[in-house]
PDB file of N, CA and C in Angstrom:
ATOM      1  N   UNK A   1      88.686  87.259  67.231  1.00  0.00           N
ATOM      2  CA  UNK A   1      87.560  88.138  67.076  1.00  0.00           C
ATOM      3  C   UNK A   1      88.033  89.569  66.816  1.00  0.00           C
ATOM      4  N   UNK A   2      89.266  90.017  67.536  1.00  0.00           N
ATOM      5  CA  UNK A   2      89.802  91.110  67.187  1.00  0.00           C
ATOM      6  C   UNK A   2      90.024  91.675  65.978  1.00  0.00           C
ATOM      7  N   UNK A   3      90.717  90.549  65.068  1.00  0.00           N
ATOM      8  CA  UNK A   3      90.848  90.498  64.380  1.00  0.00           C
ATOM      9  C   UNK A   3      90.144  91.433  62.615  1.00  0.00           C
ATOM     10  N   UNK A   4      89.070  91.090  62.587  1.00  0.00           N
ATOM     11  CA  UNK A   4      87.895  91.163  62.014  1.00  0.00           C
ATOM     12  C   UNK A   4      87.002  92.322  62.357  1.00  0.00           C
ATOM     13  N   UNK A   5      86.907  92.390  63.778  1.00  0.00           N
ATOM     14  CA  UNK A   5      86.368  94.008  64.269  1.00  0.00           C
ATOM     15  C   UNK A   5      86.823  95.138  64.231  1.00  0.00           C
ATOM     16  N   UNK A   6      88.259  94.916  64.321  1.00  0.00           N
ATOM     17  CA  UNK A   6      89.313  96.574  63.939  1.00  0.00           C
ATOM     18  C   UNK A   6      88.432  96.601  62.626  1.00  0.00           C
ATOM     19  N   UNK A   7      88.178  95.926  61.776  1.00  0.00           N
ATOM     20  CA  UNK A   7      88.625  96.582  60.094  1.00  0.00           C
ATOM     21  C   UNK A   7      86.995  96.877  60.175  1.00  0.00           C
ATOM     22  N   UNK A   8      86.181  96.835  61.035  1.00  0.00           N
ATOM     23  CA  UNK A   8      84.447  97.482  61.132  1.00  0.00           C
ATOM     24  C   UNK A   8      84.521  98.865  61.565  1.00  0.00           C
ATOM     25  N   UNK A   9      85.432  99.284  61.898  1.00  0.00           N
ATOM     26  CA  UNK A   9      85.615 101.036  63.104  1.00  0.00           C
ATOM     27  C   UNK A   9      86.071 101.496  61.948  1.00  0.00           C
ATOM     28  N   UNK A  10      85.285 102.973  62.359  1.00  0.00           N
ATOM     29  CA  UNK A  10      85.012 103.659  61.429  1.00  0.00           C
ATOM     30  C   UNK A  10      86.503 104.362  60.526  1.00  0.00           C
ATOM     31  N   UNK A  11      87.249 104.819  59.798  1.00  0.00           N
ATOM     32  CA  UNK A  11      88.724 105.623  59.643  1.00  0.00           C
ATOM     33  C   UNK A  11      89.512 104.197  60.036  1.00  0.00           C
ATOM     34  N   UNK A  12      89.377 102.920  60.078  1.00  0.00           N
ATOM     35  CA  UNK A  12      90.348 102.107  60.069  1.00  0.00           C
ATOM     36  C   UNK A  12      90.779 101.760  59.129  1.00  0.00           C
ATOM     37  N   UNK A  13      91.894 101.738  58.315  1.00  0.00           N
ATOM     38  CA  UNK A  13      92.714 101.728  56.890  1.00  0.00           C
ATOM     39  C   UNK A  13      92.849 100.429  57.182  1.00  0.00           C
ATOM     40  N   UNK A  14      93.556  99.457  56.014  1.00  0.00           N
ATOM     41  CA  UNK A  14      93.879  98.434  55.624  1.00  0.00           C
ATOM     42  C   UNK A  14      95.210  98.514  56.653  1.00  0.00           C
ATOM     43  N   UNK A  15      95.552  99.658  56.120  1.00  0.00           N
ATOM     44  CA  UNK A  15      97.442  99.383  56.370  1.00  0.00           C
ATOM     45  C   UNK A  15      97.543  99.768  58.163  1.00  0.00           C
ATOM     46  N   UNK A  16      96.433 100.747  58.708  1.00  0.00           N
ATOM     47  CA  UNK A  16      96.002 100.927  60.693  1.00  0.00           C
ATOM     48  C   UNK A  16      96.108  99.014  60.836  1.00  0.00           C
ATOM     49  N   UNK A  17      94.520  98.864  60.203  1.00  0.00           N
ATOM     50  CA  UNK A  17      94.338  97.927  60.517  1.00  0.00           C
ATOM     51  C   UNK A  17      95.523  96.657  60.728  1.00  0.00           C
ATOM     52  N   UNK A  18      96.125  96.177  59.948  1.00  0.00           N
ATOM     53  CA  UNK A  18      97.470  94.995  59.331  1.00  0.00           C
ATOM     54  C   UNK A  18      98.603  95.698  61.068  1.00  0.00           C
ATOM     55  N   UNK A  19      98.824  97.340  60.947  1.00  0.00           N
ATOM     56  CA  UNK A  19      99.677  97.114  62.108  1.00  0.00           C
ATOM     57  C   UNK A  19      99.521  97.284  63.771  1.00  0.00           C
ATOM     58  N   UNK A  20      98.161  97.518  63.765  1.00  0.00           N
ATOM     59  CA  UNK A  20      97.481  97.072  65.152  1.00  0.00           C
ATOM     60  C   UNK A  20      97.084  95.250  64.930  1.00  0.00           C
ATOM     61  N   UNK A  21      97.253  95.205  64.285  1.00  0.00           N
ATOM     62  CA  UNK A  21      96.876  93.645  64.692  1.00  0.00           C
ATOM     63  C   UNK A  21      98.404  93.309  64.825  1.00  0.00           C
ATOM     64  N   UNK A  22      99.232  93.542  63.660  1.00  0.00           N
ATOM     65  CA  UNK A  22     100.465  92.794  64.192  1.00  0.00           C
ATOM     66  C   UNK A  22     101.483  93.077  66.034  1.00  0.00           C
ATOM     67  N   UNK A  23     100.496  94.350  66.215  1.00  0.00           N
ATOM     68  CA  UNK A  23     100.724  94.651  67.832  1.00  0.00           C
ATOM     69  C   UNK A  23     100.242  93.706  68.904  1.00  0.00           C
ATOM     70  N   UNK A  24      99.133  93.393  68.193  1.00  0.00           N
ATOM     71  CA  UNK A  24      98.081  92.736  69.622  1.00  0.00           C
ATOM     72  C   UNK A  24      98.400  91.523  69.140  1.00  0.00           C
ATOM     73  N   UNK A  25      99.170  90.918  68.136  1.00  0.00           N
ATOM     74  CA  UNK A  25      99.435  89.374  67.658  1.00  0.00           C
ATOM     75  C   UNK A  25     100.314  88.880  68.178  1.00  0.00           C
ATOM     76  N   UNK A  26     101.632  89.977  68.598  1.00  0.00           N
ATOM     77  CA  UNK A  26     102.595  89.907  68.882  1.00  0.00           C
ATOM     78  C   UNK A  26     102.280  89.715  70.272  1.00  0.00           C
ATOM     79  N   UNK A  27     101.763  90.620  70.689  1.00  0.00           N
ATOM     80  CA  UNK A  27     101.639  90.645  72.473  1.00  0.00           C
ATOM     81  C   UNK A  27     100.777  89.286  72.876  1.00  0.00           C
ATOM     82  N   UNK A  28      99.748  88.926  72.366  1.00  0.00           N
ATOM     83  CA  UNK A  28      98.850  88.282  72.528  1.00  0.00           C
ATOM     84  C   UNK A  28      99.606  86.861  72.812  1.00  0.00           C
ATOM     85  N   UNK A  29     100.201  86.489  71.697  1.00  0.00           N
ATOM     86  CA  UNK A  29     101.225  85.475  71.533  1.00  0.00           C
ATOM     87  C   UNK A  29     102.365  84.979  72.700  1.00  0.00           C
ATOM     88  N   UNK A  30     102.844  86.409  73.341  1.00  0.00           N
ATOM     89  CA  UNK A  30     103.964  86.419  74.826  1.00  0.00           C
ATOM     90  C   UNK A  30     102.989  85.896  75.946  1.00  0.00           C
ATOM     91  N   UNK A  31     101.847  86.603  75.754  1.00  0.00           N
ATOM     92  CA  UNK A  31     100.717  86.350  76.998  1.00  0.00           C
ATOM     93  C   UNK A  31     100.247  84.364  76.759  1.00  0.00           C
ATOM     94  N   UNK A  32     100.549  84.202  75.309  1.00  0.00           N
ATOM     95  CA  UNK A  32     100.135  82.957  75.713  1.00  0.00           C
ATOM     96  C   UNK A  32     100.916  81.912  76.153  1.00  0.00           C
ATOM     97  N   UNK A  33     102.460  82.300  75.761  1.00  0.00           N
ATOM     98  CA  UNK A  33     103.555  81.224  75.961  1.00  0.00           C
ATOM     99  C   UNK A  33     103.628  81.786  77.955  1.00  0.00           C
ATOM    100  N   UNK A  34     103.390  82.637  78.283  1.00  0.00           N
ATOM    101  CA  UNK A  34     103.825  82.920  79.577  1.00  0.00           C
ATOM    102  C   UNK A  34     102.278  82.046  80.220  1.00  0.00           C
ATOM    103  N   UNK A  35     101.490  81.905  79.715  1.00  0.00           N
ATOM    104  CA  UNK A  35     100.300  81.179  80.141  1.00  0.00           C
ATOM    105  C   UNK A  35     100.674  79.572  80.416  1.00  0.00           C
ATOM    106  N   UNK A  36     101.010  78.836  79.286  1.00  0.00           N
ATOM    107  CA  UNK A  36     101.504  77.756  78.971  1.00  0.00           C
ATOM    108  C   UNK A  36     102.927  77.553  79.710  1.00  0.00           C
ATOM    109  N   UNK A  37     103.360  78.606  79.846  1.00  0.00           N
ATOM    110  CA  UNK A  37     104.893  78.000  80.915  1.00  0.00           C
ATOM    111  C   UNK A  37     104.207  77.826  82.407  1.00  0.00           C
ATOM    112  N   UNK A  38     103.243  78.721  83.293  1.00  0.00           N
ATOM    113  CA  UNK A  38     102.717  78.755  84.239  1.00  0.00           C
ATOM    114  C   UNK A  38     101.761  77.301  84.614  1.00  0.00           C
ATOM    115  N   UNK A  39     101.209  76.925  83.666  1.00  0.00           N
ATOM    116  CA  UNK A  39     100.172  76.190  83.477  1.00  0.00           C
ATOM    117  C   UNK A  39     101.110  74.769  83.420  1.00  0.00           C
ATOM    118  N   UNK A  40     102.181  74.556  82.914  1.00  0.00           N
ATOM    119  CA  UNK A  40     103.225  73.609  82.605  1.00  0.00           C
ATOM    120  C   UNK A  40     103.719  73.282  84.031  1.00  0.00           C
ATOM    121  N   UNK A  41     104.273  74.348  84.672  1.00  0.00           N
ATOM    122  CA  UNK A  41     104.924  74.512  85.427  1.00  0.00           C
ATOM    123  C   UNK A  41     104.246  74.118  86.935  1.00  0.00           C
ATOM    124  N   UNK A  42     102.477  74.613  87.256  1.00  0.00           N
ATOM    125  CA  UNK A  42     101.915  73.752  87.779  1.00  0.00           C
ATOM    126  C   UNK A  42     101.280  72.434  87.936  1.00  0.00           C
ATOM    127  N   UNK A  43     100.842  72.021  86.608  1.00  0.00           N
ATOM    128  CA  UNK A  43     100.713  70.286  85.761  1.00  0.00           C
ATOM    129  C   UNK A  43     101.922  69.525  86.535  1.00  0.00           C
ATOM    130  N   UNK A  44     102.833  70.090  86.573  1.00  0.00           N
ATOM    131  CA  UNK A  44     104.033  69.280  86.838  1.00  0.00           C
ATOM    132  C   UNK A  44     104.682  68.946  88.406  1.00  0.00           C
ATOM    133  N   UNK A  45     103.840  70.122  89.256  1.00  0.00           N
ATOM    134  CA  UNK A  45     104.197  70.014  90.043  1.00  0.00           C
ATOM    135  C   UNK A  45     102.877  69.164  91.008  1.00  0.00           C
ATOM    136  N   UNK A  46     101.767  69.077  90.479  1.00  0.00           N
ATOM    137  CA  UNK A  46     100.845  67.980  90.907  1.00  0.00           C
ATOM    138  C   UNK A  46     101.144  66.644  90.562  1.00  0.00           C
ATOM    139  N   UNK A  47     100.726  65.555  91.508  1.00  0.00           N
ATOM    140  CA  UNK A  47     100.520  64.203  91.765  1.00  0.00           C
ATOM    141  C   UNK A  47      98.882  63.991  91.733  1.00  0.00           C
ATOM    142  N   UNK A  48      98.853  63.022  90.114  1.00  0.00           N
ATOM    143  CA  UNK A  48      97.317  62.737  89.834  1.00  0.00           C
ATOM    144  C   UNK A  48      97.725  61.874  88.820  1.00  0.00           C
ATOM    145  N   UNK A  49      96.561  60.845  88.892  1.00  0.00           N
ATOM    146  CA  UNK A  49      96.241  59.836  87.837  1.00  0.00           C
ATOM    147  C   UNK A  49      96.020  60.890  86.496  1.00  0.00           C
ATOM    148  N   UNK A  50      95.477  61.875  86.288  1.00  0.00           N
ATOM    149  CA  UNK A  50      95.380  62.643  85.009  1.00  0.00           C
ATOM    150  C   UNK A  50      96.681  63.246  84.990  1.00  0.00           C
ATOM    151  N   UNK A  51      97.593  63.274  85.241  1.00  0.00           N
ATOM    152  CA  UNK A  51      98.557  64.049  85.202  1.00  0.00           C
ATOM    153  C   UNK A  51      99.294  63.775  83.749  1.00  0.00           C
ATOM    154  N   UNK A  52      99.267  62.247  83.356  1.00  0.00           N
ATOM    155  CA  UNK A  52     100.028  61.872  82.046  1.00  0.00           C
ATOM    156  C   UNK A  52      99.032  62.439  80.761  1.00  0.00           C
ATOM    157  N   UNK A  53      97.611  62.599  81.273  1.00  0.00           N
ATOM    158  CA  UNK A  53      97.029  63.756  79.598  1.00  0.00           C
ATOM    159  C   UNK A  53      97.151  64.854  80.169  1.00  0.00           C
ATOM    160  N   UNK A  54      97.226  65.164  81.198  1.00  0.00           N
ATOM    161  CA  UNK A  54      97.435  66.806  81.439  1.00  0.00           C
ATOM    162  C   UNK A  54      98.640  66.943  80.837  1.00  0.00           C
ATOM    163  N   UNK A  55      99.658  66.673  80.974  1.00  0.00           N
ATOM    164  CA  UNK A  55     100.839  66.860  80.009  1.00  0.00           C
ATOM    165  C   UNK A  55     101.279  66.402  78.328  1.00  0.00           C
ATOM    166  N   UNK A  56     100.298  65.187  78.568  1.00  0.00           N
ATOM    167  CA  UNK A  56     100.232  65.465  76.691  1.00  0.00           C
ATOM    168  C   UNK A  56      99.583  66.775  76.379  1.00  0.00           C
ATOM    169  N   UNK A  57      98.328  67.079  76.319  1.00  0.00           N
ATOM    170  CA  UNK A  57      97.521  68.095  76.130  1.00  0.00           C
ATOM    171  C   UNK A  57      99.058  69.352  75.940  1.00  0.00           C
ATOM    172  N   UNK A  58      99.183  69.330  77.175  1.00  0.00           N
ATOM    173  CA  UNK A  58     100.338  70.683  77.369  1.00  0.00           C
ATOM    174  C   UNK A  58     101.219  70.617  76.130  1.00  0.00           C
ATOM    175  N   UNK A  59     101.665  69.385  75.973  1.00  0.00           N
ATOM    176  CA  UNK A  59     102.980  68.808  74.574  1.00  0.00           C
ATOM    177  C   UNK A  59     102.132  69.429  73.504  1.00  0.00           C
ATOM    178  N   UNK A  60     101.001  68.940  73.224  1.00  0.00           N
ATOM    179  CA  UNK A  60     100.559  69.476  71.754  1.00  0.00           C
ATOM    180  C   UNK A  60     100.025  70.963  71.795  1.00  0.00           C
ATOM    181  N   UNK A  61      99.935  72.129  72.992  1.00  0.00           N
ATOM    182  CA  UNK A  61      99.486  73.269  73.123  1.00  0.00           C
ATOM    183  C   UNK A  61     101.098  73.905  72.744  1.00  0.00           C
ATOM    184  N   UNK A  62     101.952  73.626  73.372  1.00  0.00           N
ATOM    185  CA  UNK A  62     103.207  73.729  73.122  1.00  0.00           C
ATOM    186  C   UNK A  62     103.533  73.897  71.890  1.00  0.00           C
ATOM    187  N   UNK A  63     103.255  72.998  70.941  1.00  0.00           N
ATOM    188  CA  UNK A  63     103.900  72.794  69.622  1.00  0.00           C
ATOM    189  C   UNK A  63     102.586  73.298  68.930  1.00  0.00           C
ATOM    190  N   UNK A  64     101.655  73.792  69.152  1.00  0.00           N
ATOM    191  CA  UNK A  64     100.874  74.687  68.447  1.00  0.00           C
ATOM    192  C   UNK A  64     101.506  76.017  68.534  1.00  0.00           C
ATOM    193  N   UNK A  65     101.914  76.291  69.758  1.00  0.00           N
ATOM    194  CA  UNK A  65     102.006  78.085  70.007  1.00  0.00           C
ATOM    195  C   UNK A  65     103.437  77.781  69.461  1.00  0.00           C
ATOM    196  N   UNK A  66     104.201  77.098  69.516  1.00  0.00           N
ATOM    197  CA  UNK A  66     106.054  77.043  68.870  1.00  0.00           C
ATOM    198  C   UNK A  66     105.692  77.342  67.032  1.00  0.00           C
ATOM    199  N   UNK A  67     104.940  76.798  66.717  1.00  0.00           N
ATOM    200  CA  UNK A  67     104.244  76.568  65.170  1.00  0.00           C
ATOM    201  C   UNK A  67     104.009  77.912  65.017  1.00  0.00           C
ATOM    202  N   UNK A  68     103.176  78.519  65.489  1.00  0.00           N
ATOM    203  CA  UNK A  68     102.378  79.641  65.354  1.00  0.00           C
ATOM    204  C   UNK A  68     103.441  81.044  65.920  1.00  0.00           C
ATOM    205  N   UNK A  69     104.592  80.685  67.194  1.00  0.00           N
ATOM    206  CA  UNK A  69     105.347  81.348  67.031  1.00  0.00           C
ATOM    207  C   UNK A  69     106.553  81.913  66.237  1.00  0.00           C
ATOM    208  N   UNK A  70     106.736  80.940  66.100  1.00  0.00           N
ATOM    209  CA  UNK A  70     108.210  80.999  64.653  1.00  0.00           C
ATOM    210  C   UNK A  70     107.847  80.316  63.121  1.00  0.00           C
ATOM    211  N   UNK A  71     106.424  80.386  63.269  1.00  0.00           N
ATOM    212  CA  UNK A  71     106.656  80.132  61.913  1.00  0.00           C
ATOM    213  C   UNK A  71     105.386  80.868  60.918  1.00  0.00           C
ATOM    214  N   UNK A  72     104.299  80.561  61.431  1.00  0.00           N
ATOM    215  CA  UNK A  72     103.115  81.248  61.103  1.00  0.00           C
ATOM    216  C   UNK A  72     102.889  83.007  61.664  1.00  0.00           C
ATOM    217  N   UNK A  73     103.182  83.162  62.199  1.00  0.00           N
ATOM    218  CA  UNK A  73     103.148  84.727  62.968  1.00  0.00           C
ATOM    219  C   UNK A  73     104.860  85.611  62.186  1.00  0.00           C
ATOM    220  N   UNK A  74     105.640  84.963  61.895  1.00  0.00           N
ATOM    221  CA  UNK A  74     106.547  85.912  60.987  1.00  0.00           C
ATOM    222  C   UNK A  74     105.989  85.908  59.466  1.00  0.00           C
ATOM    223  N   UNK A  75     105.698  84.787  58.970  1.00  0.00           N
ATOM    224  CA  UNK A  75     104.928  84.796  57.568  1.00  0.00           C
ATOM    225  C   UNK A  75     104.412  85.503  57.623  1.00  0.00           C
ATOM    226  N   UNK A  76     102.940  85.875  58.365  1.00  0.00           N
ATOM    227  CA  UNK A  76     101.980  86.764  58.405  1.00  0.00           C
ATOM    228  C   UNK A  76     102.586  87.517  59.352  1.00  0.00           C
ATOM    229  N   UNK A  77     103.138  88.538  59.532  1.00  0.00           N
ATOM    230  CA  UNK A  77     103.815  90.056  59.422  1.00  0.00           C
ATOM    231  C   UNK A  77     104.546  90.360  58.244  1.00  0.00           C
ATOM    232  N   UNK A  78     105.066  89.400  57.764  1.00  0.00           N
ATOM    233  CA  UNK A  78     105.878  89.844  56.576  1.00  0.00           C
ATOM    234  C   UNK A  78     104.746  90.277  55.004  1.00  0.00           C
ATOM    235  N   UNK A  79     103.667  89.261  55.291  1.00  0.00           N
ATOM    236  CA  UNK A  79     102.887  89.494  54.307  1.00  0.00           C
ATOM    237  C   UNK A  79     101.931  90.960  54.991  1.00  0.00           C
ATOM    238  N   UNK A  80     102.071  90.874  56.090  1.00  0.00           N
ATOM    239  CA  UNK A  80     101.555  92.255  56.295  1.00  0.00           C
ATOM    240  C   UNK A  80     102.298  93.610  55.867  1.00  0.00           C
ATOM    241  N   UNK A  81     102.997  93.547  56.465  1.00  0.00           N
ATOM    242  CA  UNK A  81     105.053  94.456  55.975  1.00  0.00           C
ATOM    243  C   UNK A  81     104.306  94.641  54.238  1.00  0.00           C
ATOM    244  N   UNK A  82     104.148  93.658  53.908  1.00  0.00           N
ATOM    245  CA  UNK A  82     103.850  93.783  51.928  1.00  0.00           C
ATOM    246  C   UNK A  82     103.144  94.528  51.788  1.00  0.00           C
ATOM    247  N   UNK A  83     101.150  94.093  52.415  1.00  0.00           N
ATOM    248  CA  UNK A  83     100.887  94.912  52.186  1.00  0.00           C
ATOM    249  C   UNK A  83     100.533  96.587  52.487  1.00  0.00           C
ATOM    250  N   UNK A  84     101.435  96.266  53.433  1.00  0.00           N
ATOM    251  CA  UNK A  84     101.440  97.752  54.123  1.00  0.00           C
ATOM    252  C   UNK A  84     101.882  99.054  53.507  1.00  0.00           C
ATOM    253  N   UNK A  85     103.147  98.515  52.932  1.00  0.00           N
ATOM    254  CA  UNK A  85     104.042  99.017  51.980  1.00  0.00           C
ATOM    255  C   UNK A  85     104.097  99.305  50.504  1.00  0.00           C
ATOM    256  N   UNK A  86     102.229  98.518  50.216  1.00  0.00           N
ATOM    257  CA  UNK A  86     102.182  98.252  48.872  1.00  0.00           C
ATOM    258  C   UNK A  86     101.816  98.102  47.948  1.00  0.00           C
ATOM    259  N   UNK A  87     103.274  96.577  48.318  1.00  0.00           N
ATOM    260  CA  UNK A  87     103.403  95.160  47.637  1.00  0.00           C
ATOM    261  C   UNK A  87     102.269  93.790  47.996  1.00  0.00           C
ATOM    262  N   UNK A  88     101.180  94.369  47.458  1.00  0.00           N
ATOM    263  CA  UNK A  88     100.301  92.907  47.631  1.00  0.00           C
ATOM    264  C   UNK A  88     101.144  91.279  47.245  1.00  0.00           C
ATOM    265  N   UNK A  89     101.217  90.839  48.687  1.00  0.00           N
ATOM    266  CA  UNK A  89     101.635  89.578  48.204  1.00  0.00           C
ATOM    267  C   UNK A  89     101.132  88.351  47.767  1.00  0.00           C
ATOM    268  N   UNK A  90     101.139  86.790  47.058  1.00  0.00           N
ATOM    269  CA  UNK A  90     100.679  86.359  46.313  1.00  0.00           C
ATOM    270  C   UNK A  90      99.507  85.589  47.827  1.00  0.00           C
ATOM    271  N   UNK A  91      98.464  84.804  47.083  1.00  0.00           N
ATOM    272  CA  UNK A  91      97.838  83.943  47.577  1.00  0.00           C
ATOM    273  C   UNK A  91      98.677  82.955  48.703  1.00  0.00           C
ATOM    274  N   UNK A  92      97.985  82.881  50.131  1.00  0.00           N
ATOM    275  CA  UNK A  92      99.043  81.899  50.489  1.00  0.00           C
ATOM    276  C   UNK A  92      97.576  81.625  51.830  1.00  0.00           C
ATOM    277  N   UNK A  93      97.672  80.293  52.662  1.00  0.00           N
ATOM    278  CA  UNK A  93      97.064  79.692  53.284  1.00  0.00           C
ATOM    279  C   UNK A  93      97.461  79.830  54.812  1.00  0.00           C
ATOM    280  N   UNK A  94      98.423  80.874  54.931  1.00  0.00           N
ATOM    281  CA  UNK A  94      98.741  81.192  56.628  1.00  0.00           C
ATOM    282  C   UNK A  94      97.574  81.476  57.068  1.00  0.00           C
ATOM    283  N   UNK A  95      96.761  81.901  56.852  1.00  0.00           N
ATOM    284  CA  UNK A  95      95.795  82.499  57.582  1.00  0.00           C
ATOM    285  C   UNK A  95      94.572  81.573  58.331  1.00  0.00           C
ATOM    286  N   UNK A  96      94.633  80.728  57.154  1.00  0.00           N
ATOM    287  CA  UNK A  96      93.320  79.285  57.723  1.00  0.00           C
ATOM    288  C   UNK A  96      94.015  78.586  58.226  1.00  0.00           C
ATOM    289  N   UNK A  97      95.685  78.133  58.169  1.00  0.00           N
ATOM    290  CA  UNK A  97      96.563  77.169  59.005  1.00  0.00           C
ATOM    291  C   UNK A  97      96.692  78.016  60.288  1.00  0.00           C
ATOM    292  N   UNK A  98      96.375  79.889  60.673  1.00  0.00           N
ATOM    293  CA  UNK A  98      96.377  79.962  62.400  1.00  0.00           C
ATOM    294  C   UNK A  98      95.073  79.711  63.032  1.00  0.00           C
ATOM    295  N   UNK A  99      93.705  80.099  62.121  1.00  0.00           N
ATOM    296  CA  UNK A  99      92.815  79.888  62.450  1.00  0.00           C
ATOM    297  C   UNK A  99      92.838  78.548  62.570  1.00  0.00           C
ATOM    298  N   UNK A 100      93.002  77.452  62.238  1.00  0.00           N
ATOM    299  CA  UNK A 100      92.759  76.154  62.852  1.00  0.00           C
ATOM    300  C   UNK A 100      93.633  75.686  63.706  1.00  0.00           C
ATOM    301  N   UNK A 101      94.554  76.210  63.737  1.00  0.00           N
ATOM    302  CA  UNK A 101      95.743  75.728  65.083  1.00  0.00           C
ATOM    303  C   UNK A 101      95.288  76.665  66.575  1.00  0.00           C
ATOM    304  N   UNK A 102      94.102  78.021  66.180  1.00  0.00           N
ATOM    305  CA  UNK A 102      93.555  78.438  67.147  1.00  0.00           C
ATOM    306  C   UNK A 102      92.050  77.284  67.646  1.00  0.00           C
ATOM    307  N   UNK A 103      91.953  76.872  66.673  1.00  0.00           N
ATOM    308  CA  UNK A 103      90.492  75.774  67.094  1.00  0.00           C
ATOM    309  C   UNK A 103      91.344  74.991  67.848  1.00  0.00           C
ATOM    310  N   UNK A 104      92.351  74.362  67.573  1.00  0.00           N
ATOM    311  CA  UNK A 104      92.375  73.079  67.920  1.00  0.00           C
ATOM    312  C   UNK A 104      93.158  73.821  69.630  1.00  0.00           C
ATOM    313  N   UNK A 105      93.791  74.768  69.598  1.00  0.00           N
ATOM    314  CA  UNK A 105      94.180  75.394  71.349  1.00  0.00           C
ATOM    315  C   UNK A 105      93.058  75.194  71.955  1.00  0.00           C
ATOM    316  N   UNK A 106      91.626  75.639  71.274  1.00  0.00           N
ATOM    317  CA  UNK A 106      90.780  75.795  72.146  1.00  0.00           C
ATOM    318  C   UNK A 106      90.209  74.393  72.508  1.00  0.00           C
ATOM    319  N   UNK A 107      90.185  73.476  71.471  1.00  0.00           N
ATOM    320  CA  UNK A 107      89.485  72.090  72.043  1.00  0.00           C
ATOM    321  C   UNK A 107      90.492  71.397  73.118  1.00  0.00           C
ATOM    322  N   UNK A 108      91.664  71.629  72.695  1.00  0.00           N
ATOM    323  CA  UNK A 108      93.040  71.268  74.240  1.00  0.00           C
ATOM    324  C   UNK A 108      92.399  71.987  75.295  1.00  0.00           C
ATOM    325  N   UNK A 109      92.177  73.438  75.124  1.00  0.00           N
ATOM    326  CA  UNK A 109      91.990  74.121  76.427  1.00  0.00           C
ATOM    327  C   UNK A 109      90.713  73.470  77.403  1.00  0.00           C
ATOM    328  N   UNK A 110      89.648  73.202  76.271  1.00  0.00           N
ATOM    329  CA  UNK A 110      88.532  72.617  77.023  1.00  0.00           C
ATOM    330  C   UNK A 110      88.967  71.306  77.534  1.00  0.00           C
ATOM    331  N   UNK A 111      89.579  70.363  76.811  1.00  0.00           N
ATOM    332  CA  UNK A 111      89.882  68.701  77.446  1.00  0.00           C
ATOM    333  C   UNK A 111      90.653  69.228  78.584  1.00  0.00           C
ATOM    334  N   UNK A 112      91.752  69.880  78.437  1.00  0.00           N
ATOM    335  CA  UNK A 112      92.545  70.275  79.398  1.00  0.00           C
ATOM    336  C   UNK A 112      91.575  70.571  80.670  1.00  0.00           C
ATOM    337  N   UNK A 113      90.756  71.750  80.785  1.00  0.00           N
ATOM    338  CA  UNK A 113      90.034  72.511  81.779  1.00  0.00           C
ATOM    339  C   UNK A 113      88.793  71.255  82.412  1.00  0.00           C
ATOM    340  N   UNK A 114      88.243  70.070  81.425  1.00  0.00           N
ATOM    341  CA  UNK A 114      87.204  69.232  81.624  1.00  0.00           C
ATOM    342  C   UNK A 114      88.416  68.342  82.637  1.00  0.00           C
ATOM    343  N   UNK A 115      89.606  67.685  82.237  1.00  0.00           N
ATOM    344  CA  UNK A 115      90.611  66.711  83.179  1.00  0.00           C
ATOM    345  C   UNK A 115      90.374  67.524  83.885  1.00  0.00           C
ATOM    346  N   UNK A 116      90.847  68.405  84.665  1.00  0.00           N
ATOM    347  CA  UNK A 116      91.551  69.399  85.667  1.00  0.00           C
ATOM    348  C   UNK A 116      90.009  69.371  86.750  1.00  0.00           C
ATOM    349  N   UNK A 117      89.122  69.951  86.292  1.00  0.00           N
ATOM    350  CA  UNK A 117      87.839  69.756  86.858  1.00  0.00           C
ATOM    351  C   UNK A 117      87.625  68.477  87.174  1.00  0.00           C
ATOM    352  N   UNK A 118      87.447  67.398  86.620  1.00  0.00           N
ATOM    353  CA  UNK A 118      87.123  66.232  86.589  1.00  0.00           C
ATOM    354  C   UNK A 118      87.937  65.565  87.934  1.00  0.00           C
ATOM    355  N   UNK A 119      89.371  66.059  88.206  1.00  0.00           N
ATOM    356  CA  UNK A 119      90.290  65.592  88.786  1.00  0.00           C
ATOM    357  C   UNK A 119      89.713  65.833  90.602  1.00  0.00           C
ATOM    358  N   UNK A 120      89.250  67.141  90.485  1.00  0.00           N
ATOM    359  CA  UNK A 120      88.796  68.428  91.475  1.00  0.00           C
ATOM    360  C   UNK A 120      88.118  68.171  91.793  1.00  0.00           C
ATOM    361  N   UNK A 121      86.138  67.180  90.639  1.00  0.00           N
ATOM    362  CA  UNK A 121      85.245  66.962  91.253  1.00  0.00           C
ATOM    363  C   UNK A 121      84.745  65.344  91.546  1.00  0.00           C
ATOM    364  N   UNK A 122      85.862  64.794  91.556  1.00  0.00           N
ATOM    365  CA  UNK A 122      85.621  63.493  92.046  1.00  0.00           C
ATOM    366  C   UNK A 122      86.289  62.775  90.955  1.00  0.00           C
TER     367      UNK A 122
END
């Protein structure tokens, strides 16, 4: 949502805009792997019949944020770096491949949060 609202305020440039986001993308990103190690780290230390999708779930949140860390999040800074500097760079599909690797965190987060509850309320 951030995303999209910087570039509505009023005196926000293309090129403000591209390197406050690559600030809060960057940070945003540490906050989530330190989320997912915490969250891992307690999954693991519970005894529960849900415990074997609580840890798939975790496996594929994992390899979303690993995806999105080293591979999708340097693309898009670098194409930011371009056009910051510029160099408009060509057409490319990073942008709808984070937005849907952010849908699909969130439908984990809900199965995830529905087990966990589920576990809690009987």
């Amino acid at each position: 949502m951030e995303a999209w609202l910087k570039f509505q305020a009023e005196g926000v440039t293309l090129a403000i805009g591209l390197s406050v986001g690559k600030l809060i993308f960057f940070a945003l990103n540490k906050v989530e792997l330190l989320f997912l190690l915490v969250i891992g780290i307690l999954t693991f230390r519970k005894q529960s019949l849900q415990r074997k999708h609580l840890v798939n779930i975790l496996v594929w949140l994992m390899v979303i944020l690993l995806i999105q860390t080293f591979y999708l999040l340097p693309a898009l800074n670098q194409r930011a770096e371009m056009i910051i500097s510029g160099n408009p760079p060509t057409t490319s599909f990073f942008h709808i491949y984070y937005i849907f690797l952010e849908v699909l965190k969130v439908i984990a987060l809900l199965i995830f949060s529905h087990l966990t509850l589920k576990k809690h309320n009987g």
